[in-house]
N, C-alpha and C. Protein backbone atom coordinates (compact mmCIF):
# COMPACT_ATOMS: atom_id res chain seq x y z
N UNK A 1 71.48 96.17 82.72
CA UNK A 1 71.48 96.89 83.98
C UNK A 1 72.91 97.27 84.38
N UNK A 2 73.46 98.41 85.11
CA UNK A 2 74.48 98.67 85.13
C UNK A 2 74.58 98.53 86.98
N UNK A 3 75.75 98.12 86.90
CA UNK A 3 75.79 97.89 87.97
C UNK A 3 76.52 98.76 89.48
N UNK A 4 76.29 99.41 90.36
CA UNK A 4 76.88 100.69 90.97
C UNK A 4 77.28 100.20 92.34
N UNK A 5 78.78 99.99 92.16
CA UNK A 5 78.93 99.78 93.59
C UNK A 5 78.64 100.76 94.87
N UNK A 6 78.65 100.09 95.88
CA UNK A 6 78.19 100.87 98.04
C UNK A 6 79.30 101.79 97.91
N UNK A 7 79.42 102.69 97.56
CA UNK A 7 80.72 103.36 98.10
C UNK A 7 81.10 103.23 99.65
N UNK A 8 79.98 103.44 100.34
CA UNK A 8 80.20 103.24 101.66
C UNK A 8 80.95 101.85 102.07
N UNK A 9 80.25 101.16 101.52
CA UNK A 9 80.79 99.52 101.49
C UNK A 9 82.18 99.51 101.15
N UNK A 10 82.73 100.03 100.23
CA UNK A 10 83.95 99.95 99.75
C UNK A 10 84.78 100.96 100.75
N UNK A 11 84.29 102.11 100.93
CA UNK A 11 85.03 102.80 101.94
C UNK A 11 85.19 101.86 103.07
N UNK A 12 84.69 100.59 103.82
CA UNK A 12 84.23 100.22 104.66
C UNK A 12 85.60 99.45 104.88
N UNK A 13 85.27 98.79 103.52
CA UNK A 13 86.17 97.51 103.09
C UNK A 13 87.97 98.02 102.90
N UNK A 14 88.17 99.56 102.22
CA UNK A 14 89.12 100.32 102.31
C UNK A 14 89.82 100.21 104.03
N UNK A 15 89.23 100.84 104.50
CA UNK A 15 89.46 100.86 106.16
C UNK A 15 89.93 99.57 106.21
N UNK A 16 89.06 98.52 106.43
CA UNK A 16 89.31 97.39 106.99
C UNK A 16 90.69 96.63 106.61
N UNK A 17 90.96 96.74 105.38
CA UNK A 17 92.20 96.67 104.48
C UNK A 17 93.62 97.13 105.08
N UNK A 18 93.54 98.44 105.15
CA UNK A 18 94.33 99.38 105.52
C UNK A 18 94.81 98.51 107.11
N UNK A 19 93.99 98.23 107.93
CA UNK A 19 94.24 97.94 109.03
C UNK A 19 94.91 96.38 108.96
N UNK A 20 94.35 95.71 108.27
CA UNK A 20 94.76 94.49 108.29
C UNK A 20 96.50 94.28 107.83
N UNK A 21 96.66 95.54 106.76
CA UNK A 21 97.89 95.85 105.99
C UNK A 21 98.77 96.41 107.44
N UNK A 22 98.15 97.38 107.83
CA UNK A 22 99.38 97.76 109.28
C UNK A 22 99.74 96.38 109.80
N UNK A 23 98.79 96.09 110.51
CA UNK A 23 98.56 94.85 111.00
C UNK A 23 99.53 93.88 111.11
N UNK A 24 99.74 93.36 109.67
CA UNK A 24 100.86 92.73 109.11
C UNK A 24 102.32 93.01 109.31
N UNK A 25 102.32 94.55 109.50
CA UNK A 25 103.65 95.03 109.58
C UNK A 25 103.98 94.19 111.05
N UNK A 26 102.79 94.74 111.91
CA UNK A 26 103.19 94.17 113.17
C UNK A 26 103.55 92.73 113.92
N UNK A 27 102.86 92.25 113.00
CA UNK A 27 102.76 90.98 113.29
C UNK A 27 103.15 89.97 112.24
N UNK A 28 104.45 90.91 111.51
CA UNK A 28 105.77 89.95 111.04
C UNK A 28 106.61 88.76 111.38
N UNK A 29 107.00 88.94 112.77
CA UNK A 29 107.53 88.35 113.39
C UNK A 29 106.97 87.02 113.90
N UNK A 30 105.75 87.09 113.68
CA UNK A 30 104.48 85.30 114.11
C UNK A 30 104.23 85.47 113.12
N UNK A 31 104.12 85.68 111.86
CA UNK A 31 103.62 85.25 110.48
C UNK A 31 104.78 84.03 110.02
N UNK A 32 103.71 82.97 109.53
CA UNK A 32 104.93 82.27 108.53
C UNK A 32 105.58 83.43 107.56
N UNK A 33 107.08 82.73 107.08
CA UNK A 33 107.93 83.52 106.34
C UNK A 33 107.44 83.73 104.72
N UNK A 34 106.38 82.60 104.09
CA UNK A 34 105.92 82.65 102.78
C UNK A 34 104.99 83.47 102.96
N UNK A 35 104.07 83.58 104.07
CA UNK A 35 102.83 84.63 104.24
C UNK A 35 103.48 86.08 103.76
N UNK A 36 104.76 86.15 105.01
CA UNK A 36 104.73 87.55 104.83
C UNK A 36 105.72 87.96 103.50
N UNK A 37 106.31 87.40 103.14
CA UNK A 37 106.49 87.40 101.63
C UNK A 37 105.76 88.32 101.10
N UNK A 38 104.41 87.81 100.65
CA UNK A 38 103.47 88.25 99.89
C UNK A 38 102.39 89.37 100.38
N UNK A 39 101.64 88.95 101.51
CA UNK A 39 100.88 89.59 102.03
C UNK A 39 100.66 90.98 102.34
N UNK A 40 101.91 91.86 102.64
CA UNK A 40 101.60 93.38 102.14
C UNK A 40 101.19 93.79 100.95
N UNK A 41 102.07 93.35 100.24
CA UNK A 41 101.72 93.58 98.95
C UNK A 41 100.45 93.50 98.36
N UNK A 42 100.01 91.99 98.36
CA UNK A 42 98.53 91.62 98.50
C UNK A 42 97.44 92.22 98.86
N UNK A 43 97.71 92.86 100.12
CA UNK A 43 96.72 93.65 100.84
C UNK A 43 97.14 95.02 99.94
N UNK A 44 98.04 95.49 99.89
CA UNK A 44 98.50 96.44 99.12
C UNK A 44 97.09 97.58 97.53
N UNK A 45 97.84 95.75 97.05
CA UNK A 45 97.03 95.96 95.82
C UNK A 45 95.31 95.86 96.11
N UNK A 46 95.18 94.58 96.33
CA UNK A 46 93.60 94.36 97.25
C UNK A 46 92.87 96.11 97.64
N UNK A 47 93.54 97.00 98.28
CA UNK A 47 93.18 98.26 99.03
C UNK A 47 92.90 98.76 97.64
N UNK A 48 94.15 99.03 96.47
CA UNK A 48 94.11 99.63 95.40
C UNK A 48 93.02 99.75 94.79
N UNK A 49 92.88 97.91 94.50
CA UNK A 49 91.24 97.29 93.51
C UNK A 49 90.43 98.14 94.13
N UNK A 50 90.09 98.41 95.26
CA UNK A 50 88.77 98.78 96.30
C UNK A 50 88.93 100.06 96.21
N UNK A 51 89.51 100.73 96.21
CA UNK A 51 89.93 102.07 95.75
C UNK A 51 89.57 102.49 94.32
N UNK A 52 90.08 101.80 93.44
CA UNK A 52 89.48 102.40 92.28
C UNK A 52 87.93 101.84 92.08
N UNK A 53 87.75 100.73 92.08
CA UNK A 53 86.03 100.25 92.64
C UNK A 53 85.29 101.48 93.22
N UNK A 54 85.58 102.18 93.88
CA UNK A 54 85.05 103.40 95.20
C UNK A 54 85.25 104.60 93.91
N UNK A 55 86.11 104.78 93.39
CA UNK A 55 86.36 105.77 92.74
C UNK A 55 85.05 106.09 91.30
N UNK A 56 85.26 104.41 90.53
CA UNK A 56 85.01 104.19 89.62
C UNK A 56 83.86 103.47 89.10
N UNK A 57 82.83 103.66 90.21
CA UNK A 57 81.90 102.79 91.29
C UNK A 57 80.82 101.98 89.99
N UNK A 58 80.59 103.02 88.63
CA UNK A 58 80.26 101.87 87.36
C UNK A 58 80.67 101.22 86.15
N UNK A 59 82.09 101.42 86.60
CA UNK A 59 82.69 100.45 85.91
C UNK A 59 82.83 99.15 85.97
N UNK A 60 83.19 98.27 85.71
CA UNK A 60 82.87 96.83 85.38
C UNK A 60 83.81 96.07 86.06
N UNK A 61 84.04 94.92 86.32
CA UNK A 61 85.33 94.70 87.50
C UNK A 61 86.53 94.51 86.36
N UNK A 62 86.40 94.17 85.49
CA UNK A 62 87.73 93.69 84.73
C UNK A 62 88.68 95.37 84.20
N UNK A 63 87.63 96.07 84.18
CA UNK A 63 87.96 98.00 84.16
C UNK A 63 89.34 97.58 85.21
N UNK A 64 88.28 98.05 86.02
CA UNK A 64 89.14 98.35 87.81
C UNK A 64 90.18 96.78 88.09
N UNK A 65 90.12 96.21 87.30
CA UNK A 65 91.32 95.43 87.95
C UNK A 65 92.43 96.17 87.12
N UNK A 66 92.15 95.76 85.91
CA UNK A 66 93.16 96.25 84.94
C UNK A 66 93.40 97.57 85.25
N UNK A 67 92.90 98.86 85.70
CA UNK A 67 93.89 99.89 86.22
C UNK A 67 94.25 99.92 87.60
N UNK A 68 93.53 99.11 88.49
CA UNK A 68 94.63 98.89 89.55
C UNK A 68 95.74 98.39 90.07
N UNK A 69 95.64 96.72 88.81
CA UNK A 69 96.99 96.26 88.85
C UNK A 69 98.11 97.00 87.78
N UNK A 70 97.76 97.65 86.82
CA UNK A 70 98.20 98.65 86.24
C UNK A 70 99.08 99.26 87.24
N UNK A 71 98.05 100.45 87.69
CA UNK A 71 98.83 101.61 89.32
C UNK A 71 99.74 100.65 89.82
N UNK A 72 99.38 99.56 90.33
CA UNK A 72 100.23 98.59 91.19
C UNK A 72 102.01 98.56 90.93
N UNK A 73 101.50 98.15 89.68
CA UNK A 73 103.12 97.43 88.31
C UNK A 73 103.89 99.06 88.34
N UNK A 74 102.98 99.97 87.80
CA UNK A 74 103.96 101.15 87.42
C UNK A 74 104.67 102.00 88.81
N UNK A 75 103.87 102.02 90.06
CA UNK A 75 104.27 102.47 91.39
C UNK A 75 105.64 101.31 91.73
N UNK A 76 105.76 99.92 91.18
CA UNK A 76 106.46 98.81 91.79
C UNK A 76 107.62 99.46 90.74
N UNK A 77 107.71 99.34 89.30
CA UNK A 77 108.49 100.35 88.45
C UNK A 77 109.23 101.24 88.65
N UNK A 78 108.39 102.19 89.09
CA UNK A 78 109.02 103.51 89.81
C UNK A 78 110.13 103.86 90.82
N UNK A 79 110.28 102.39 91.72
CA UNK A 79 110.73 101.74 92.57
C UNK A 79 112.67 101.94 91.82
N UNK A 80 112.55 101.55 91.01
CA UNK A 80 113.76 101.60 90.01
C UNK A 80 114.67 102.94 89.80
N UNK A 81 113.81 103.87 89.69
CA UNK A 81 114.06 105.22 89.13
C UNK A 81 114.75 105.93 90.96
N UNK A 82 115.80 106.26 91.21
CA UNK A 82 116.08 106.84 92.50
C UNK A 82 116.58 108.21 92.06
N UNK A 83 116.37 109.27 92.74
CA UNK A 83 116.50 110.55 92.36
C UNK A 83 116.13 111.30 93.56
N UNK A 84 117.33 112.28 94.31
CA UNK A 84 116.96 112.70 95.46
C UNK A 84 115.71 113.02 96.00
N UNK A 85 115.07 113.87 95.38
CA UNK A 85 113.36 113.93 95.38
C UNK A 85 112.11 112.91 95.52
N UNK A 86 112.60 111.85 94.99
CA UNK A 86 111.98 110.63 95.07
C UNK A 86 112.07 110.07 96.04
N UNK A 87 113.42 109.80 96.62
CA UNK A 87 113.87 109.17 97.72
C UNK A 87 113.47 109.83 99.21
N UNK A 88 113.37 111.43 98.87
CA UNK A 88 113.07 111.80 100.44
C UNK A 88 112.02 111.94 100.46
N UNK A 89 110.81 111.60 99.35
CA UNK A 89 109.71 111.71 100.30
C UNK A 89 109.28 110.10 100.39
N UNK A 90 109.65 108.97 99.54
CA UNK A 90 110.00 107.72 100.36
C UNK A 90 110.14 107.48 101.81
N UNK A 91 111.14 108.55 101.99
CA UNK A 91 111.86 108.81 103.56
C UNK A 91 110.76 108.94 104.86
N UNK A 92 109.70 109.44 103.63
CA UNK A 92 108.21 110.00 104.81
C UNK A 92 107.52 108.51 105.21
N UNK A 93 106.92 109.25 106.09
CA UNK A 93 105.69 107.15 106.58
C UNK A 93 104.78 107.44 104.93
N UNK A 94 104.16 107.75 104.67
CA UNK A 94 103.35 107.80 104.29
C UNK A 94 103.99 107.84 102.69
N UNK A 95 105.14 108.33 101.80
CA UNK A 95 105.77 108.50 100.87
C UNK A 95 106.28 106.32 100.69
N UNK A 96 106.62 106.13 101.81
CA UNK A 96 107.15 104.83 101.65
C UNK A 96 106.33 104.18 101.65
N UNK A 97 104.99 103.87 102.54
CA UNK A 97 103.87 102.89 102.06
C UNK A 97 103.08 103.01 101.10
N UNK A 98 103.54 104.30 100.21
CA UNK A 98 102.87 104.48 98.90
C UNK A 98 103.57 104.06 97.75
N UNK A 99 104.89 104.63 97.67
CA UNK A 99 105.79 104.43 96.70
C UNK A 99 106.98 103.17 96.68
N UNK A 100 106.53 102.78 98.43
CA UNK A 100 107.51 101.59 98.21
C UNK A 100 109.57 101.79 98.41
N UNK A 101 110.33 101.02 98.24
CA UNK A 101 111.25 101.53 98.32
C UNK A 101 112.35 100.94 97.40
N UNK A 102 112.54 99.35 97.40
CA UNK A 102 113.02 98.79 96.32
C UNK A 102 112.49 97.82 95.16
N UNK A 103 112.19 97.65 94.17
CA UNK A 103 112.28 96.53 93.40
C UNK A 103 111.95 95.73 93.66
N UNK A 104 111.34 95.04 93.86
CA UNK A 104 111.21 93.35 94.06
C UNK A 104 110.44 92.53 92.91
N UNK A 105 110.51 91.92 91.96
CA UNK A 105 109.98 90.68 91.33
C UNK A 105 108.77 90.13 92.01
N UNK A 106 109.18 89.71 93.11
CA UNK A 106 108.01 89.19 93.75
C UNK A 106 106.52 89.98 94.49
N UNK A 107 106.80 91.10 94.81
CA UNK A 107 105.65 92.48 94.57
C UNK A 107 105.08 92.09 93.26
N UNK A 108 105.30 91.82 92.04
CA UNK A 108 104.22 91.99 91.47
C UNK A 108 103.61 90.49 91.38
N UNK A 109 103.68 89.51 91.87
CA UNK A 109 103.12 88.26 92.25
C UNK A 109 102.07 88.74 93.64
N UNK A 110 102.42 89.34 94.35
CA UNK A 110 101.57 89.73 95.65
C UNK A 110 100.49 90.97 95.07
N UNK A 111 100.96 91.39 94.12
CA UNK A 111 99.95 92.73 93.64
C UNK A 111 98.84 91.62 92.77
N UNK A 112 99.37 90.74 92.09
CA UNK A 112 98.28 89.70 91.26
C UNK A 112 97.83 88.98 92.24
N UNK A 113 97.99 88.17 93.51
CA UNK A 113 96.93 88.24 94.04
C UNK A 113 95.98 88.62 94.88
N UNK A 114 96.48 90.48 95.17
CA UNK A 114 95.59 91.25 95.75
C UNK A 114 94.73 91.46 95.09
N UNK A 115 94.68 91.69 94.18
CA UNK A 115 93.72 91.98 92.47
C UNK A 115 93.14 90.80 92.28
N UNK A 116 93.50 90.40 92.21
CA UNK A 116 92.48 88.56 92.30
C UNK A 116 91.76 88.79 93.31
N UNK A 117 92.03 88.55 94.58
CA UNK A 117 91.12 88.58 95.68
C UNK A 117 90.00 89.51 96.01
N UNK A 118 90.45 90.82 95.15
CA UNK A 118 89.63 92.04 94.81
C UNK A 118 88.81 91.39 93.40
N UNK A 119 89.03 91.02 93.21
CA UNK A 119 87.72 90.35 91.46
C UNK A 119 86.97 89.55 92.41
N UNK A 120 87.73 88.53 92.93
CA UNK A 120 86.38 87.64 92.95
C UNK A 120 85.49 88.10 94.13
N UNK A 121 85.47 89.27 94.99
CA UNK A 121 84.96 89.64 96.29
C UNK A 121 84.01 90.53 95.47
N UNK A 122 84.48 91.32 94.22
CA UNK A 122 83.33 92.29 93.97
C UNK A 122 82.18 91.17 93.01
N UNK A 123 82.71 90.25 92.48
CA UNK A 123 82.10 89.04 91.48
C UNK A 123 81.04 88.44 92.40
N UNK A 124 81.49 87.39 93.35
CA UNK A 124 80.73 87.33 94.54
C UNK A 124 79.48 88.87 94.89
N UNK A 125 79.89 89.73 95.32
CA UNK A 125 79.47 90.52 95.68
C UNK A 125 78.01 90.90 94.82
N UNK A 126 78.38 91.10 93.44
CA UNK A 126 77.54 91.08 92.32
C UNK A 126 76.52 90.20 92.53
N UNK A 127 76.49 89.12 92.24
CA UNK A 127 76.17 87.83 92.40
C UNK A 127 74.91 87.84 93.38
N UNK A 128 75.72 87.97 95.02
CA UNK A 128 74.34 88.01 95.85
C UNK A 128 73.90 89.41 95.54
N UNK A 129 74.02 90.26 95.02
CA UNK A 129 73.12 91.46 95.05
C UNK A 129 72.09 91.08 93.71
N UNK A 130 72.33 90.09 93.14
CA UNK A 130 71.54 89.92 91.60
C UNK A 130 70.53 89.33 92.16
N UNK A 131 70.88 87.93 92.70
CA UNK A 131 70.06 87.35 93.61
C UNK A 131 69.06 87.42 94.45
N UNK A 132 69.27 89.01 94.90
CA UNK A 132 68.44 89.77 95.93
C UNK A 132 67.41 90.17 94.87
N UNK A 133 68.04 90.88 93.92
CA UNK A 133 66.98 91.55 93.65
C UNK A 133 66.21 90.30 92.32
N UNK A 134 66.80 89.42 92.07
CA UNK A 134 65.68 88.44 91.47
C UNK A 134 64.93 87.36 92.40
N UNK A 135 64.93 87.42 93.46
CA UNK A 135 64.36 86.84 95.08
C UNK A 135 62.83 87.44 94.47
N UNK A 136 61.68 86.83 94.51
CA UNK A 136 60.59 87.92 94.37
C UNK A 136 60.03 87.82 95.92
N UNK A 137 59.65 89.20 96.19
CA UNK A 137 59.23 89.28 97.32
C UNK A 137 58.34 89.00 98.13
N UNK A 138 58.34 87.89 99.31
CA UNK A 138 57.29 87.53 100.31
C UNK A 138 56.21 88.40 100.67
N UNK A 139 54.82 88.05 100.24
CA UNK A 139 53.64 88.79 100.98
C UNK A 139 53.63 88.49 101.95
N UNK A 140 53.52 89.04 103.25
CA UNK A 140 52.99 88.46 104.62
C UNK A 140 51.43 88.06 104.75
């Protein structure tokens, strides 16, 4: 049986992501200092997984991890390469929470466990939907 993720669900879960990721920005300053370390990033990648999941909706989860933490590594990469063009649209809101701005080592520790947290939510996810449908159904 192949299995087809909610797009809606994932769009759902996209949103919810996204917000939690602003979120964070804001609420830097009351986060422990190891949280926020990691946690954009995390959420970062996490949005990514769910994104290509939404995109890629029957592919298999180990697919969609492996090209989202993929996207993740090579966007964190890219990070390296500075070249006026690159840099000013960095400069944009939307250029910088995509592309990022410097290097960090530790981004790709926060991208592995956004991607983690994205496996085992669609794994889970799987799971009770198998469940459902091997439940046989109550006559009234």
């Amino acid at each position: 049986m192949i299995y087809k993720r909610n797009r809606l669900l994932y769009l759902v879960m996209i949103i919810i992501v996204i917000i939690l990721g602003l979120g964070s920005r804001k609420l830097a300053n009351v986060l422990p200092a190891f949280l926020n370390i990691y946690l954009g990033d995390a959420l970062w990648a996490l949005m990514i997984f769910i994104g290509f999941g939404f995109v890629f909706k029957e592919s298999g989860t180990k697919t969609v991890a492996l090209i989202g933490i993929s996207f993740c590594y090579l966007i964190e990469l890219s990070q390296l390469y500075h070249a006026n063009w690159i840099d000013n649209i960095r400069k944009t809101t939307l250029g910088g929470l995509v592309l990022g701005y410097v290097f960090s080592w530790s981004d790709l520790l926060g991208y592995a466990i956004g991607t983690s947290v994205g496996v085992i939510i669609d794994i889970l996810w799987r799971v009770i939907q198998r469940r459902r449908e091997e439940k046989p159904s109550e006559v009234s």
